[in-house]
Protein backbone atom coordinates (compact mmCIF):
# COMPACT_ATOMS: atom_id res chain seq x y z
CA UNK A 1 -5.42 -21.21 73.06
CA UNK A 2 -9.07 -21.40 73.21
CA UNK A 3 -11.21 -24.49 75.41
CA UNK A 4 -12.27 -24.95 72.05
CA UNK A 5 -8.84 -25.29 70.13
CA UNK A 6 -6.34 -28.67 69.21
CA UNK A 7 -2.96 -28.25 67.87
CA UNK A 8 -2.83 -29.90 64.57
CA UNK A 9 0.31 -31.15 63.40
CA UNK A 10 0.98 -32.58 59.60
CA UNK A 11 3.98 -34.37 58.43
CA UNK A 12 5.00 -35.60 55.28
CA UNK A 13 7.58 -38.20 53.98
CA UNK A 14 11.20 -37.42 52.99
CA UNK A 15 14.19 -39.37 52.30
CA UNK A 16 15.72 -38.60 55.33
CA UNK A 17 12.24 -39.53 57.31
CA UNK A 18 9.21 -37.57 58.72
CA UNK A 19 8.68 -33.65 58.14
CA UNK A 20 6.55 -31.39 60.02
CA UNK A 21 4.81 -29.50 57.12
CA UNK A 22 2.20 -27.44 59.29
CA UNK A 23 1.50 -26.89 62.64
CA UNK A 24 -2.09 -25.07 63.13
CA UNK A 25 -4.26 -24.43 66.14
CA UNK A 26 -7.69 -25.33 65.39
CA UNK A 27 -11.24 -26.69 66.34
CA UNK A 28 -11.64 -28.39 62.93
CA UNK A 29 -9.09 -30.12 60.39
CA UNK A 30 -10.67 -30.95 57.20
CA UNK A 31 -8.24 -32.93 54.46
CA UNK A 32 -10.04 -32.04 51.24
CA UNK A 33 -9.93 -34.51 48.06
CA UNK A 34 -8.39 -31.54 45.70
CA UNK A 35 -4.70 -31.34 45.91
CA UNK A 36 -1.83 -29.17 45.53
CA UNK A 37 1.98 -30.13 44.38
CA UNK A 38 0.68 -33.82 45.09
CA UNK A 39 -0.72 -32.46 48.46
CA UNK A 40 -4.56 -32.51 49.87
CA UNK A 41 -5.63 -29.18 50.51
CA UNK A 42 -6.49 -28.20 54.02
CA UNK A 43 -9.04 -26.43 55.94
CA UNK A 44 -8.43 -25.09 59.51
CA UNK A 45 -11.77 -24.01 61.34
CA UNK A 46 -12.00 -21.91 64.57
CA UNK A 47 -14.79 -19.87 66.19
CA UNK A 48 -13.42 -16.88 67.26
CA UNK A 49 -15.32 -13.87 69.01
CA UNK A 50 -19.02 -13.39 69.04
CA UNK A 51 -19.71 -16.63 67.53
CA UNK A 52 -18.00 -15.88 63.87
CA UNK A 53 -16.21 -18.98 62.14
CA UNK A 54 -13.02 -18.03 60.28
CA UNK A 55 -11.90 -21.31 57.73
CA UNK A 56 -8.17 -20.93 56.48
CA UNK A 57 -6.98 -22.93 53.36
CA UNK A 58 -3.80 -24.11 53.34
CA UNK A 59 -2.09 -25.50 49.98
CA UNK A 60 1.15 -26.92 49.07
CA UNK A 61 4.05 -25.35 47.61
CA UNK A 62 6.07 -28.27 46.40
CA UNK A 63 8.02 -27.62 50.08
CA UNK A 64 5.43 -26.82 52.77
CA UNK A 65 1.80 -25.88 53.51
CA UNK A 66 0.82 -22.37 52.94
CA UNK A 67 -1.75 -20.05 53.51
CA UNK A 68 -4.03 -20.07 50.68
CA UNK A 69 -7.27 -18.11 51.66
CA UNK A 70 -9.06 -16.77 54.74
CA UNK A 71 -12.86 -17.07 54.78
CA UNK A 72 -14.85 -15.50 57.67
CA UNK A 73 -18.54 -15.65 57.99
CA UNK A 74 -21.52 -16.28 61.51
């Protein structure tokens, strides 16, 4: 990874105890205030060559986080 990059990890509660439900390199981790399945939606930031920002949304499906959109943009 990237100087600029942490390894985000997000776990959820089960029955049986904790649950990794994604693992995402990133600079930024935003938990936003809509949700999804009973979920927040997330936001994943990283700068990635010649200065461009890419943001990837990541909702719940009721069993883990999943890609939900991919937003580039300077």
């Amino acid at each position: 990874m990237g100087a600029n990059l942490s390894t985000f990890w997000v776990f959820g509660d089960t029955a049986s105890g904790a649950k990794l439900l994604l693992k995402i390199p990133a600079h930024d981790l935003v938990i936003r205030d809509a949700e999804s399945n009973g979920y927040k939606v997330i936001e994943a930031s990283a700068v990635i060559a010649a200065a461009h920002v890419v943001t990837l949304t990541y909702k719940f499906n009721g069993e883990r986080y999943l890609l939900s959109s991919r937003k580039a943009g300077k």
